[in-house]
PDB file of N, CA and C in Angstrom:
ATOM      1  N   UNK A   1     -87.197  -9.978 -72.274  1.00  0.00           N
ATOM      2  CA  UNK A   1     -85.933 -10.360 -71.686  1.00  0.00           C
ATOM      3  C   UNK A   1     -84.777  -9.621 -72.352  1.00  0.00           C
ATOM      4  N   UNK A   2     -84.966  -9.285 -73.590  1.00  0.00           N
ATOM      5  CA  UNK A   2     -83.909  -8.768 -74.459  1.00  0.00           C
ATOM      6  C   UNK A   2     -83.456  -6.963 -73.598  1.00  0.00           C
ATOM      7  N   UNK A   3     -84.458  -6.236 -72.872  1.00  0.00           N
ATOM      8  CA  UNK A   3     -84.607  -5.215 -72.933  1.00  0.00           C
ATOM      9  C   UNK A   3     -84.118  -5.846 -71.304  1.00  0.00           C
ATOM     10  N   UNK A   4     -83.977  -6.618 -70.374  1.00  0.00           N
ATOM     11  CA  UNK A   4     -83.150  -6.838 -69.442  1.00  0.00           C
ATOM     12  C   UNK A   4     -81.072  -6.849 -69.461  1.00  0.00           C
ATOM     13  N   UNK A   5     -81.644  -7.846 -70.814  1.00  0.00           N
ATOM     14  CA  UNK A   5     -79.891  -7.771 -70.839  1.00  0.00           C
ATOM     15  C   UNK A   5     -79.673  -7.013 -71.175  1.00  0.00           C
ATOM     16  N   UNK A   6     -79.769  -5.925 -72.130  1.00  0.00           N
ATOM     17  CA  UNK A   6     -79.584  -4.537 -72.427  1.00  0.00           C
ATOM     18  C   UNK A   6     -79.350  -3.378 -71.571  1.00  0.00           C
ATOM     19  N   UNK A   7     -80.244  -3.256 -70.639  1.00  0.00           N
ATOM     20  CA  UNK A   7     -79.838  -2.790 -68.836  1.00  0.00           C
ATOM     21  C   UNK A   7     -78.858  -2.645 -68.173  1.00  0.00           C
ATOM     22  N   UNK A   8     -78.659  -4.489 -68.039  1.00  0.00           N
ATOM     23  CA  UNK A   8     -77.689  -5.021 -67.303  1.00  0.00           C
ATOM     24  C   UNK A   8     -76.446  -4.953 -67.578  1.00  0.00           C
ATOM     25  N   UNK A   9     -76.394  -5.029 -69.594  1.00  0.00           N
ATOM     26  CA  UNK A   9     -74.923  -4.488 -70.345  1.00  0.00           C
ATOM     27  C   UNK A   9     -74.492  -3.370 -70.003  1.00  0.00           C
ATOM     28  N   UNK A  10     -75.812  -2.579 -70.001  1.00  0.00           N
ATOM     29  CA  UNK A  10     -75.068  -0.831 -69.897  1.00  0.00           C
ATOM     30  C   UNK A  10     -75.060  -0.447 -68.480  1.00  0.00           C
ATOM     31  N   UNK A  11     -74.911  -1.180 -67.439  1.00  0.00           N
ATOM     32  CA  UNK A  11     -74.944  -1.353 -65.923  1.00  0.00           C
ATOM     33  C   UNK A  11     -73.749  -1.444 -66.059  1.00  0.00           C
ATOM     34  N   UNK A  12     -73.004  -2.638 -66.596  1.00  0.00           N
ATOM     35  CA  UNK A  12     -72.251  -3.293 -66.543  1.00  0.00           C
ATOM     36  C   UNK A  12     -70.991  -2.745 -67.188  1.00  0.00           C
ATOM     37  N   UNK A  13     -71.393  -1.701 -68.356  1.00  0.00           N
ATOM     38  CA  UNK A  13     -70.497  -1.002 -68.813  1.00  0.00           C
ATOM     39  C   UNK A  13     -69.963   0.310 -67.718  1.00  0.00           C
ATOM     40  N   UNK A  14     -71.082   0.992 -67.861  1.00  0.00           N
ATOM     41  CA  UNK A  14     -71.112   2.044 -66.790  1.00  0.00           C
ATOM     42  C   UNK A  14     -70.264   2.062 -65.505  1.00  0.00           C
ATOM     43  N   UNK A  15     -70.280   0.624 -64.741  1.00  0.00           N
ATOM     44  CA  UNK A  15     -69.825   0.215 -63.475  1.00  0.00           C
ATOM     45  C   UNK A  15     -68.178  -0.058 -63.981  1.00  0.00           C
ATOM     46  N   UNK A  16     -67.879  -0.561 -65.055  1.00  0.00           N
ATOM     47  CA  UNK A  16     -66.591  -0.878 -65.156  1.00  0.00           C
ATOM     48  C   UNK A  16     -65.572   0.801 -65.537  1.00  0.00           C
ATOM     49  N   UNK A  17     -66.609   1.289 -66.433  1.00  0.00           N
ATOM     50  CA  UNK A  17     -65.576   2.688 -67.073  1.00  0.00           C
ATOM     51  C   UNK A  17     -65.306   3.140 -65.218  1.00  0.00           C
ATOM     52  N   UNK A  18     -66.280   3.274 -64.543  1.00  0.00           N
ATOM     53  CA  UNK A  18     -66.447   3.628 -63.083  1.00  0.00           C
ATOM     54  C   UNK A  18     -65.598   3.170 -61.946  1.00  0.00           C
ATOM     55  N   UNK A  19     -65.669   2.622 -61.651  1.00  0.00           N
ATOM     56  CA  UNK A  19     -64.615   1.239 -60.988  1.00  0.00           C
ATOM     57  C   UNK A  19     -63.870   0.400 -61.452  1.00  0.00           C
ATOM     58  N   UNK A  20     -63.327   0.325 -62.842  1.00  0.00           N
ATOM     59  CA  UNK A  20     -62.686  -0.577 -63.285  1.00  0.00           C
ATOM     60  C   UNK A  20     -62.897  -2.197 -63.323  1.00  0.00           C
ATOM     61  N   UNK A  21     -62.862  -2.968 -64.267  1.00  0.00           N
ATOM     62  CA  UNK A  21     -62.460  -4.359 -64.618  1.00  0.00           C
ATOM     63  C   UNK A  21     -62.944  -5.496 -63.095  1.00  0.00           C
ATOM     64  N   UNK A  22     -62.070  -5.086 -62.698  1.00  0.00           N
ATOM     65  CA  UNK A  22     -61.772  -6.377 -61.351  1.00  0.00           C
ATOM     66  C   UNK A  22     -62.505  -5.671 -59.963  1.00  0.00           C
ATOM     67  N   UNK A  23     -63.167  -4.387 -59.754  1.00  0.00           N
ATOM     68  CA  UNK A  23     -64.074  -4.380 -59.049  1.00  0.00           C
ATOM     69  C   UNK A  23     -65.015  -5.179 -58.329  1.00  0.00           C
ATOM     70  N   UNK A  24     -65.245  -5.197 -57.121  1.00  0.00           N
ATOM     71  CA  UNK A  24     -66.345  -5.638 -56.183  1.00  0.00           C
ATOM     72  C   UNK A  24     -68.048  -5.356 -57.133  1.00  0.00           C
ATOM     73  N   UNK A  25     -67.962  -4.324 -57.251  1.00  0.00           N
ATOM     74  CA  UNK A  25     -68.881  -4.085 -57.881  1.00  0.00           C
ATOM     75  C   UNK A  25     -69.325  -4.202 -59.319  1.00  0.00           C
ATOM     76  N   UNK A  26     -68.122  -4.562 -60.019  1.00  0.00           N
ATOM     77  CA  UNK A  26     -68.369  -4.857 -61.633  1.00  0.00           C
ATOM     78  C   UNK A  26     -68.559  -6.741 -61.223  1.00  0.00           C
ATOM     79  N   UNK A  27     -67.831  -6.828 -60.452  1.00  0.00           N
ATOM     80  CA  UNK A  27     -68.238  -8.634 -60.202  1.00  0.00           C
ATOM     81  C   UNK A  27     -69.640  -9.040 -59.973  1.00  0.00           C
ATOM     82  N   UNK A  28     -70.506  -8.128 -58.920  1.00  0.00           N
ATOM     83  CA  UNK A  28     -71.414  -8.530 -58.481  1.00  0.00           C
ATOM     84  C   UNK A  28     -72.292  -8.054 -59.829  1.00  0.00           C
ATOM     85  N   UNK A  29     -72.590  -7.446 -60.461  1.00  0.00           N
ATOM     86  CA  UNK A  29     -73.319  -7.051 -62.071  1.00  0.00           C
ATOM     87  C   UNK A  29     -72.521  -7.982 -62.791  1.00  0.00           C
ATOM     88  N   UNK A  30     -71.877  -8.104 -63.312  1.00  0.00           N
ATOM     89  CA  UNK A  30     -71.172  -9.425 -64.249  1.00  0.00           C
ATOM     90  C   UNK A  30     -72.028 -10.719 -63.888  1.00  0.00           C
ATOM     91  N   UNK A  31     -71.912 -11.295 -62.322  1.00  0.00           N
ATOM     92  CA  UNK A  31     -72.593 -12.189 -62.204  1.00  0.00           C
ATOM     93  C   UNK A  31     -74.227 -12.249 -62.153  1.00  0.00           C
ATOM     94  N   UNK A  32     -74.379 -10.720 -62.104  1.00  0.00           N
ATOM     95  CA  UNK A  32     -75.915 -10.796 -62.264  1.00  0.00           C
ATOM     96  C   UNK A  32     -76.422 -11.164 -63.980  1.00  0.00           C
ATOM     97  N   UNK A  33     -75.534 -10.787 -64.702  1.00  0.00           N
ATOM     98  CA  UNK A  33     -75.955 -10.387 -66.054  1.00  0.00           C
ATOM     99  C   UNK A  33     -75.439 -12.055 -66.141  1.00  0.00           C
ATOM    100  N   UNK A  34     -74.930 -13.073 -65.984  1.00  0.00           N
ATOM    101  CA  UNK A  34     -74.142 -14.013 -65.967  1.00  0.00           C
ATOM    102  C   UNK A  34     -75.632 -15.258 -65.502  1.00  0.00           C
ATOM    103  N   UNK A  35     -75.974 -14.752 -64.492  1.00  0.00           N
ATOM    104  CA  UNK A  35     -77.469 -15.534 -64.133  1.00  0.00           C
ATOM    105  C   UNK A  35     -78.720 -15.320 -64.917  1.00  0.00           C
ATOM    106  N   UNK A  36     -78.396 -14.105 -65.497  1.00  0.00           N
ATOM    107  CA  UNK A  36     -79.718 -14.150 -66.950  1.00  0.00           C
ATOM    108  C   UNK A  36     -79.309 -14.737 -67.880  1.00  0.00           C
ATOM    109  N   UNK A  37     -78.143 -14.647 -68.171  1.00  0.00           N
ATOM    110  CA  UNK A  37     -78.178 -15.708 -69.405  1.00  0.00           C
ATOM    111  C   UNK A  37     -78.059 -17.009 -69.088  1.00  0.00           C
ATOM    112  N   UNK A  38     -77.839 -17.390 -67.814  1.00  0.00           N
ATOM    113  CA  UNK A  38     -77.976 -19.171 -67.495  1.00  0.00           C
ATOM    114  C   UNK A  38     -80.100 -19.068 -67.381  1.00  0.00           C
ATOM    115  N   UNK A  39     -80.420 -18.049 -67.142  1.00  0.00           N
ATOM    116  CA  UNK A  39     -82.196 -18.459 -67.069  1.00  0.00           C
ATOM    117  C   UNK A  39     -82.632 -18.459 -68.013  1.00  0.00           C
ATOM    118  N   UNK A  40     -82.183 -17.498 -69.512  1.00  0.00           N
ATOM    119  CA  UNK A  40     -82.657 -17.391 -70.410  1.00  0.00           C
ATOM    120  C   UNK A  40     -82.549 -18.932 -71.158  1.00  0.00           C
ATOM    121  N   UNK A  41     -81.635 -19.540 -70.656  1.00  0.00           N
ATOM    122  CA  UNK A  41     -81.381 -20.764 -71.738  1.00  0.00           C
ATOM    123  C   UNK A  41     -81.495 -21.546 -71.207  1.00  0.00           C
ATOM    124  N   UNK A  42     -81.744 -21.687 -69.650  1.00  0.00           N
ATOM    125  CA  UNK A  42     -82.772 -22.777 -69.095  1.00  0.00           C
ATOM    126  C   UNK A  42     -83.692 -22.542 -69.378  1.00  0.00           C
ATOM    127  N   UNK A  43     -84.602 -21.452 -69.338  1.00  0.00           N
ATOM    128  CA  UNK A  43     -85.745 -21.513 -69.959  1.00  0.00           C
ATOM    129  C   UNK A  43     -86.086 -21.929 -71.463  1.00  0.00           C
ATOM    130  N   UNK A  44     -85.561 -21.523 -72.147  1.00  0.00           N
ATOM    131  CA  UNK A  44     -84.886 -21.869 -73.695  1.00  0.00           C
ATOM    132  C   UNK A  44     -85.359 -23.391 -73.928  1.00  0.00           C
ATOM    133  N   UNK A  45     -85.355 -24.160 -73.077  1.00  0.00           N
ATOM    134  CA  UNK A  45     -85.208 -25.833 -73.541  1.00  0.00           C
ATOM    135  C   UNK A  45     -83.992 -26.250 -74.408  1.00  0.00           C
ATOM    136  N   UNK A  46     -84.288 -25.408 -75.512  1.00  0.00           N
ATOM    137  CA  UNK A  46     -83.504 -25.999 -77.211  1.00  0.00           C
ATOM    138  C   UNK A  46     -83.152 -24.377 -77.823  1.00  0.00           C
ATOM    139  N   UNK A  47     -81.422 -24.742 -77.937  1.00  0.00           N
ATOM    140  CA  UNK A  47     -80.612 -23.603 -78.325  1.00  0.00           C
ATOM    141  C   UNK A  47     -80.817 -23.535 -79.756  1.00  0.00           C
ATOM    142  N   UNK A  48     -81.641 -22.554 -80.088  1.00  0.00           N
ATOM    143  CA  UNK A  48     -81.696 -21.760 -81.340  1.00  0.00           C
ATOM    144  C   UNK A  48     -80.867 -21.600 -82.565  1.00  0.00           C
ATOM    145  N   UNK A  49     -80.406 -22.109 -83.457  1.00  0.00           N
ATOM    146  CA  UNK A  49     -79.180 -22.046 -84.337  1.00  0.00           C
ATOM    147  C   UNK A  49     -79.236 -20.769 -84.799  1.00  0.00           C
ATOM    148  N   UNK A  50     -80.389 -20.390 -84.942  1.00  0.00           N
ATOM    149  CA  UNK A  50     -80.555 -18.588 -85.359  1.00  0.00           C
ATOM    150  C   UNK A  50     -80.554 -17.296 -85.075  1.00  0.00           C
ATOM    151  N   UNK A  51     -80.539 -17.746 -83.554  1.00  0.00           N
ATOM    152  CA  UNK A  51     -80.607 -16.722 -82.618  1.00  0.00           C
ATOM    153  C   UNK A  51     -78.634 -15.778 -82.428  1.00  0.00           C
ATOM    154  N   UNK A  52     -79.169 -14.635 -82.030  1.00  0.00           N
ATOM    155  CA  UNK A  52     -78.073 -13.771 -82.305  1.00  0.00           C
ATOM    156  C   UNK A  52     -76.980 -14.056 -81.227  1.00  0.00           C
ATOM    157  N   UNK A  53     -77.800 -14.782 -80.275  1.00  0.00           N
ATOM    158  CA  UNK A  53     -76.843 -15.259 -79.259  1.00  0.00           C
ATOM    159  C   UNK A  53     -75.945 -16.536 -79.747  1.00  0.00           C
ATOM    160  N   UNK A  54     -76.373 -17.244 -80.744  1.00  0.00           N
ATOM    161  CA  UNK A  54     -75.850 -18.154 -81.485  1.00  0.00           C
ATOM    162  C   UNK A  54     -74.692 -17.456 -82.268  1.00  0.00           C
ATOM    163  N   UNK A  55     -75.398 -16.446 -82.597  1.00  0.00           N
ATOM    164  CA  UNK A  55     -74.340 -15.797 -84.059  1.00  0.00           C
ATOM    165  C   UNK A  55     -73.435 -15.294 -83.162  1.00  0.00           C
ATOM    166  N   UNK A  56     -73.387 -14.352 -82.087  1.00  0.00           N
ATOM    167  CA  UNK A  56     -72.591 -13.561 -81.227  1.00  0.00           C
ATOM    168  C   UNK A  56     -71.354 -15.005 -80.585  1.00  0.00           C
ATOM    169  N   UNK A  57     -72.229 -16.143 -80.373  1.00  0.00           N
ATOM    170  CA  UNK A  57     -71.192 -17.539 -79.772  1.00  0.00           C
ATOM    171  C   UNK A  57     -69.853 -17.335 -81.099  1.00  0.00           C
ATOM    172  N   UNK A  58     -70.427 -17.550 -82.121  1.00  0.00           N
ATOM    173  CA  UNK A  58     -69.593 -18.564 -83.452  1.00  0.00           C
ATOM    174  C   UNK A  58     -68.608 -17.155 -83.647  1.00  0.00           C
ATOM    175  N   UNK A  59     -69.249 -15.575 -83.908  1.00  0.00           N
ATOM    176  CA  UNK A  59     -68.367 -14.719 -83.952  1.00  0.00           C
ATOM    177  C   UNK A  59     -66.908 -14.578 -82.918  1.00  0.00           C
ATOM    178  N   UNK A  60     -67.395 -14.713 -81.563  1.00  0.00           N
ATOM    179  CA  UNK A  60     -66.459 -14.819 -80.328  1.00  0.00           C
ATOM    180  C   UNK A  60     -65.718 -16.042 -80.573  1.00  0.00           C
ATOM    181  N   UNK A  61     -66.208 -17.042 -80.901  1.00  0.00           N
ATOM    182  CA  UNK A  61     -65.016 -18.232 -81.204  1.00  0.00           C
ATOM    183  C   UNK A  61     -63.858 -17.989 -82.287  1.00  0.00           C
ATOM    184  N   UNK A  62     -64.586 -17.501 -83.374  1.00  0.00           N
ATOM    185  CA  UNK A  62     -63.880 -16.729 -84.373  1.00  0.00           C
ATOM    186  C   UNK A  62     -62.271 -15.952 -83.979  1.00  0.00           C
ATOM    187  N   UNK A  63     -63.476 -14.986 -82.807  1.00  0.00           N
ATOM    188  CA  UNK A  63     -61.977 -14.221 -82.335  1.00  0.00           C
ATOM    189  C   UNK A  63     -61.016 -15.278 -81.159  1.00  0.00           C
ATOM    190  N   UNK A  64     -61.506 -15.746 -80.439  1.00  0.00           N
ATOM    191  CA  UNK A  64     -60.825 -16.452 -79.745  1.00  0.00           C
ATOM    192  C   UNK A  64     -59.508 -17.538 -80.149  1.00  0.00           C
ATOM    193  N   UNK A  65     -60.191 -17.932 -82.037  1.00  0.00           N
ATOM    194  CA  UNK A  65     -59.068 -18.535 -82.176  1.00  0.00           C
ATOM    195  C   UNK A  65     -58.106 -17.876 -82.815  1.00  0.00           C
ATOM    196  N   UNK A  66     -58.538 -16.619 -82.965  1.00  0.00           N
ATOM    197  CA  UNK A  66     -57.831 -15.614 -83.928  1.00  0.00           C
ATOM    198  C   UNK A  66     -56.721 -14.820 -82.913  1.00  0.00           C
ATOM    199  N   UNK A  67     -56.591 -14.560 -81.260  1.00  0.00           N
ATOM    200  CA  UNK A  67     -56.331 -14.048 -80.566  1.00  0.00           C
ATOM    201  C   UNK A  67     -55.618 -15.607 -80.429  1.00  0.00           C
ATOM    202  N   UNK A  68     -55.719 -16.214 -80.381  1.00  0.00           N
ATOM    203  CA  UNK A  68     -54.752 -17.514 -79.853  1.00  0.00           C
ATOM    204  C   UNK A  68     -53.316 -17.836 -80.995  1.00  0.00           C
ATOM    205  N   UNK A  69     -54.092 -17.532 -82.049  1.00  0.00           N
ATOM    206  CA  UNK A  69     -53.323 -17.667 -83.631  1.00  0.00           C
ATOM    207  C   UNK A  69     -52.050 -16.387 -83.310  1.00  0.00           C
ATOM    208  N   UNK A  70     -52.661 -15.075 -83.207  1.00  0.00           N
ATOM    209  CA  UNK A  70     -52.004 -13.976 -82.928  1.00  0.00           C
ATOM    210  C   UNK A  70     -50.725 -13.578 -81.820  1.00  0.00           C
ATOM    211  N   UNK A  71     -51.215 -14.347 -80.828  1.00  0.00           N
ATOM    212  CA  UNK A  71     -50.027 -13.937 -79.713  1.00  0.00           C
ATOM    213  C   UNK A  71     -49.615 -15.712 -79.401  1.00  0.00           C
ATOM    214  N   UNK A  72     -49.887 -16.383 -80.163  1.00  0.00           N
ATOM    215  CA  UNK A  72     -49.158 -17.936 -79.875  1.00  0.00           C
ATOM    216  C   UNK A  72     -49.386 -18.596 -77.925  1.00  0.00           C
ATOM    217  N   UNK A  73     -50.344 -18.264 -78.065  1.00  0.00           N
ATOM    218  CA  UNK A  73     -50.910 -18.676 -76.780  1.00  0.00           C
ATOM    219  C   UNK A  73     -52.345 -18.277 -76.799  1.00  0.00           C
ATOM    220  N   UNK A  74     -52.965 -19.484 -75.932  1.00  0.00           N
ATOM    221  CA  UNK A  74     -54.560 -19.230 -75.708  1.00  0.00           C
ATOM    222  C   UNK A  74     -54.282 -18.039 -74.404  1.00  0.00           C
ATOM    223  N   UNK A  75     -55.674 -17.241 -74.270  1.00  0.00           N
ATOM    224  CA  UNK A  75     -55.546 -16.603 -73.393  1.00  0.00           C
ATOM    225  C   UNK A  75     -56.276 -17.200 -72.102  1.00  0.00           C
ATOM    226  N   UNK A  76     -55.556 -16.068 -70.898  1.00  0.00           N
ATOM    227  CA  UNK A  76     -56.405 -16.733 -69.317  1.00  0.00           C
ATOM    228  C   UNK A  76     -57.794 -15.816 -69.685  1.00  0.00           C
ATOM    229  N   UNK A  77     -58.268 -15.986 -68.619  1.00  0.00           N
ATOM    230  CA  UNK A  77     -59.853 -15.628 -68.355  1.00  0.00           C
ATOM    231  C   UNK A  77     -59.657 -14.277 -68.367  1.00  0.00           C
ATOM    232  N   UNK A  78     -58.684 -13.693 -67.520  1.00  0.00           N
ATOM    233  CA  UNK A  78     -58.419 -12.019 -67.221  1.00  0.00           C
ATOM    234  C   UNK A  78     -58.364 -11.948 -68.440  1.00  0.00           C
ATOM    235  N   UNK A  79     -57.566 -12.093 -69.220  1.00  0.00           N
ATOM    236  CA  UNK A  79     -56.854 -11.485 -70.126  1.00  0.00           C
ATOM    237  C   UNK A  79     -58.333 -11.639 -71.417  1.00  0.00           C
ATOM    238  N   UNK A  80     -58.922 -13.163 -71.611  1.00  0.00           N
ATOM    239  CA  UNK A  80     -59.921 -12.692 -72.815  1.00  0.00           C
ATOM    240  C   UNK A  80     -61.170 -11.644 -72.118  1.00  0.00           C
ATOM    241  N   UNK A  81     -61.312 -11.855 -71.418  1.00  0.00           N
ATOM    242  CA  UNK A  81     -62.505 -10.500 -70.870  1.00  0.00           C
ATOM    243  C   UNK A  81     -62.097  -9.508 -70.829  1.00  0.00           C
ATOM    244  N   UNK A  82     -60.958  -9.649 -70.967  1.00  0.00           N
ATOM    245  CA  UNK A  82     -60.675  -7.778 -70.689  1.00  0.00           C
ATOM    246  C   UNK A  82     -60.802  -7.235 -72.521  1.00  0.00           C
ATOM    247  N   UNK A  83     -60.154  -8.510 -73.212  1.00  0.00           N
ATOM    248  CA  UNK A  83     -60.478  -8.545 -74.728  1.00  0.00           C
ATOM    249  C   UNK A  83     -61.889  -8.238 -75.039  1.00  0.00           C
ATOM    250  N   UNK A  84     -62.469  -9.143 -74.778  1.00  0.00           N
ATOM    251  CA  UNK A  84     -64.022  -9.238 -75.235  1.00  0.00           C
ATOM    252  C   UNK A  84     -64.817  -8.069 -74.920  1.00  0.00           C
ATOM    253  N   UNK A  85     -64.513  -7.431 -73.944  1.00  0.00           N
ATOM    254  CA  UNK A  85     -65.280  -6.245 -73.193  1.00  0.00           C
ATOM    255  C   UNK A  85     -65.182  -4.804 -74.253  1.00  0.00           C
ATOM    256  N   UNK A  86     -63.618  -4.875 -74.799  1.00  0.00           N
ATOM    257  CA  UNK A  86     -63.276  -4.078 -75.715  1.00  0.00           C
ATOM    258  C   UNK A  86     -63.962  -3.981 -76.836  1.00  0.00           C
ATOM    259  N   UNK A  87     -63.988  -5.528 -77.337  1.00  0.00           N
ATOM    260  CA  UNK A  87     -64.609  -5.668 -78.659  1.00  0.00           C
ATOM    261  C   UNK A  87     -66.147  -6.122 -78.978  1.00  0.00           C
ATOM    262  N   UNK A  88     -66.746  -6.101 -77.871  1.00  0.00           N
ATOM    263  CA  UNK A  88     -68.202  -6.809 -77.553  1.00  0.00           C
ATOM    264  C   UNK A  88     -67.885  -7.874 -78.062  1.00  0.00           C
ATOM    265  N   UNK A  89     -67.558  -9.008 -77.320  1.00  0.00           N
ATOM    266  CA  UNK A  89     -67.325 -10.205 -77.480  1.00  0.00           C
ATOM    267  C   UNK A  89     -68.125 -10.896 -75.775  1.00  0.00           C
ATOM    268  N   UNK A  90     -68.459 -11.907 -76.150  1.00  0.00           N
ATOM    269  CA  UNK A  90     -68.943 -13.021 -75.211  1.00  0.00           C
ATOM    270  C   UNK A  90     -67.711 -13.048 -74.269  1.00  0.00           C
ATOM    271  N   UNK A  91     -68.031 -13.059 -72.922  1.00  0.00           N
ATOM    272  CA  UNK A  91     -67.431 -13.345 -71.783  1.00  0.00           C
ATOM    273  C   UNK A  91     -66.933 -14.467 -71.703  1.00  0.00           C
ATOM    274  N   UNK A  92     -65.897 -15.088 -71.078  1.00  0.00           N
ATOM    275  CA  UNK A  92     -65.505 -16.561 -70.791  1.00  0.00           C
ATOM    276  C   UNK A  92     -66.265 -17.104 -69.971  1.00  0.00           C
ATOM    277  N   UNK A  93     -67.190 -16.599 -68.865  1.00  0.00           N
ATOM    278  CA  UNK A  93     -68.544 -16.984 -68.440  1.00  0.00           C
ATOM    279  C   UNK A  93     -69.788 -17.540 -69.217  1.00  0.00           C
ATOM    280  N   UNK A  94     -69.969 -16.891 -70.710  1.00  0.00           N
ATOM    281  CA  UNK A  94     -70.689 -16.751 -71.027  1.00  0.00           C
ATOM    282  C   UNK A  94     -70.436 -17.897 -72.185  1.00  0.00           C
ATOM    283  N   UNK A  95     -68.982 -17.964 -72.864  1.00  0.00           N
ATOM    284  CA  UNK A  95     -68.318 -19.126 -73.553  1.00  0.00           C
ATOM    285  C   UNK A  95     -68.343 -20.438 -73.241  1.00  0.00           C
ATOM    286  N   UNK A  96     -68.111 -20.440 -72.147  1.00  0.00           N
ATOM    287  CA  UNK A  96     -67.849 -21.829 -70.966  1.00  0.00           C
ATOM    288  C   UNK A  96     -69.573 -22.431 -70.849  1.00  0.00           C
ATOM    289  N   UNK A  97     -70.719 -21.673 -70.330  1.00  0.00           N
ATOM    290  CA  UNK A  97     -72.276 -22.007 -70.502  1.00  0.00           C
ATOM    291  C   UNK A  97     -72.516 -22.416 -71.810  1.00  0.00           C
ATOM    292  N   UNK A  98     -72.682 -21.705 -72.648  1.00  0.00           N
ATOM    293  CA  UNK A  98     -72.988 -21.919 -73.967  1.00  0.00           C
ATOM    294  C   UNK A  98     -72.360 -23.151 -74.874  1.00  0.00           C
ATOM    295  N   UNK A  99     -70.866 -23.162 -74.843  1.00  0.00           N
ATOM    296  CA  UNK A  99     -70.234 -24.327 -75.072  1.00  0.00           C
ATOM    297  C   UNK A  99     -70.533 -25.917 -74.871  1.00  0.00           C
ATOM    298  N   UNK A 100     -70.579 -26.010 -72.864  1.00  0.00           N
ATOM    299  CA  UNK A 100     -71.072 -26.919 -72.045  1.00  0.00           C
ATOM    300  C   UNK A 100     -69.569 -27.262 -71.544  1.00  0.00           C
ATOM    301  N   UNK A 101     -68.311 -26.491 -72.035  1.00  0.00           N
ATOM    302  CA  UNK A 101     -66.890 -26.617 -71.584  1.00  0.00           C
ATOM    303  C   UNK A 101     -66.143 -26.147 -70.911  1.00  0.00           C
ATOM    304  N   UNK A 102     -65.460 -26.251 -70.220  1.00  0.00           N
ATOM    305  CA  UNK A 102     -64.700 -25.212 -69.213  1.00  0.00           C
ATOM    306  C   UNK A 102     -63.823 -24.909 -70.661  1.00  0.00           C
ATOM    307  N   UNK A 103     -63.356 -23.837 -69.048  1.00  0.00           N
ATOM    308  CA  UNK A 103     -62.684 -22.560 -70.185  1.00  0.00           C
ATOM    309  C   UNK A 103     -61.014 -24.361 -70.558  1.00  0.00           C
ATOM    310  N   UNK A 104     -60.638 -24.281 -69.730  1.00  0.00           N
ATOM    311  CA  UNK A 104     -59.343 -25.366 -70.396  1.00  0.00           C
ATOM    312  C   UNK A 104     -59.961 -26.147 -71.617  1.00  0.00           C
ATOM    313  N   UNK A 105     -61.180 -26.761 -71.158  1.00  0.00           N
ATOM    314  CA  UNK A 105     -61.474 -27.524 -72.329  1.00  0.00           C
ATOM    315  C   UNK A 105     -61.710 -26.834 -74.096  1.00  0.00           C
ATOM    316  N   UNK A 106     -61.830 -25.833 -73.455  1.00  0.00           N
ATOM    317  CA  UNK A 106     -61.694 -24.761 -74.924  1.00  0.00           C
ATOM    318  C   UNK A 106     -61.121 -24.403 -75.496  1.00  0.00           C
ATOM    319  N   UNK A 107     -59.921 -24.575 -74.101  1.00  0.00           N
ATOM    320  CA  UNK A 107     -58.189 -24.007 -74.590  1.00  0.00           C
ATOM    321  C   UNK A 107     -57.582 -24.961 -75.513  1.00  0.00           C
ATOM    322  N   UNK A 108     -58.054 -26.275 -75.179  1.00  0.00           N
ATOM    323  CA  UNK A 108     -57.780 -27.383 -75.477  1.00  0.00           C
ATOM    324  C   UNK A 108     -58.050 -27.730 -76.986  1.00  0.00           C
ATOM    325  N   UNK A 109     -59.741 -27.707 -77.333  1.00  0.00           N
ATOM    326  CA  UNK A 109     -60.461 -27.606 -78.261  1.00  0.00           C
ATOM    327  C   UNK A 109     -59.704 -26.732 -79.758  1.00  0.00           C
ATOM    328  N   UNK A 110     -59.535 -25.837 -79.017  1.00  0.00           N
ATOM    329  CA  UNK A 110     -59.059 -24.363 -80.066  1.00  0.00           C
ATOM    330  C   UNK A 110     -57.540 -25.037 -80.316  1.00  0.00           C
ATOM    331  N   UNK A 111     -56.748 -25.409 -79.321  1.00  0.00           N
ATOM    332  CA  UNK A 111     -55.367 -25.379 -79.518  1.00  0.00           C
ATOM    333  C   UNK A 111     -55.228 -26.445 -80.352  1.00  0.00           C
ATOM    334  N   UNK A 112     -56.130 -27.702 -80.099  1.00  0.00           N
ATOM    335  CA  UNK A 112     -56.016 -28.678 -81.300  1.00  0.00           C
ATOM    336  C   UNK A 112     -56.287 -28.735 -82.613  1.00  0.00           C
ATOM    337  N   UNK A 113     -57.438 -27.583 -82.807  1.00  0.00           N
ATOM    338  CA  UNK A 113     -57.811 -27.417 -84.269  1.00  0.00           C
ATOM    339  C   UNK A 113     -56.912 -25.865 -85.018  1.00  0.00           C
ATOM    340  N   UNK A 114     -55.628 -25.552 -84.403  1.00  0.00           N
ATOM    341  CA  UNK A 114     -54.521 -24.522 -84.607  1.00  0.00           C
ATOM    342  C   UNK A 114     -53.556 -25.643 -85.539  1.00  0.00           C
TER     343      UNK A 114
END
């Protein structure tokens, strides 16, 4: 599975340097790569504390509250993906699954522990 998302990243990269960000076509790969990681962790049963997808979560929160600290506002969805994409950071798709929170509830989360 590892050698899928890997694919799908550099699909996904490829399609954006190509078409840009907000593309038809970077959407439809985003959400593909977006449905492997909802199968991988349905399949999963029980989220891994060790796993790099764990470590990659706690790093991206890291920045998220660090980008909130920085410009005195949480960011929208556009705005952290376009972040995260830069810095290989977890998607707000990918934040929001993993969490079990919408993106507000995160905004929320983060802004209270600021």
């Amino acid at each position: 599975m590892i050698n899928d998302f890997e694919k799908l990243r550099k699909k996904l990269d490829e399609t954006i340097e190509t078409y840009g960000l907000n593309s038809e076509q970077t959407r439809k790969i985003s959400n593909r790569y977006n449905e492997l990681v909802n199968s991988y962790y349905k399949n999963e049963r029980q989220f891994d504390p060790d796993s790099i997808m764990n470590e990659k979560y706690i790093e991206t929160i890291r920045c998220l509250r660090q980008v909130t600290k920085d410009f005195v506002k949480f960011p929208t969805i556009k705005e952290w993906n376009c972040y995260a994409k830069q810095n290989n950071l977890l998607s707000s798709e990918s934040l929001k699954y993993i969490s079990g929170n919408s993106w507000h509830n995160l905004r929320n989360r983060i802004l209270s522990e600021s």
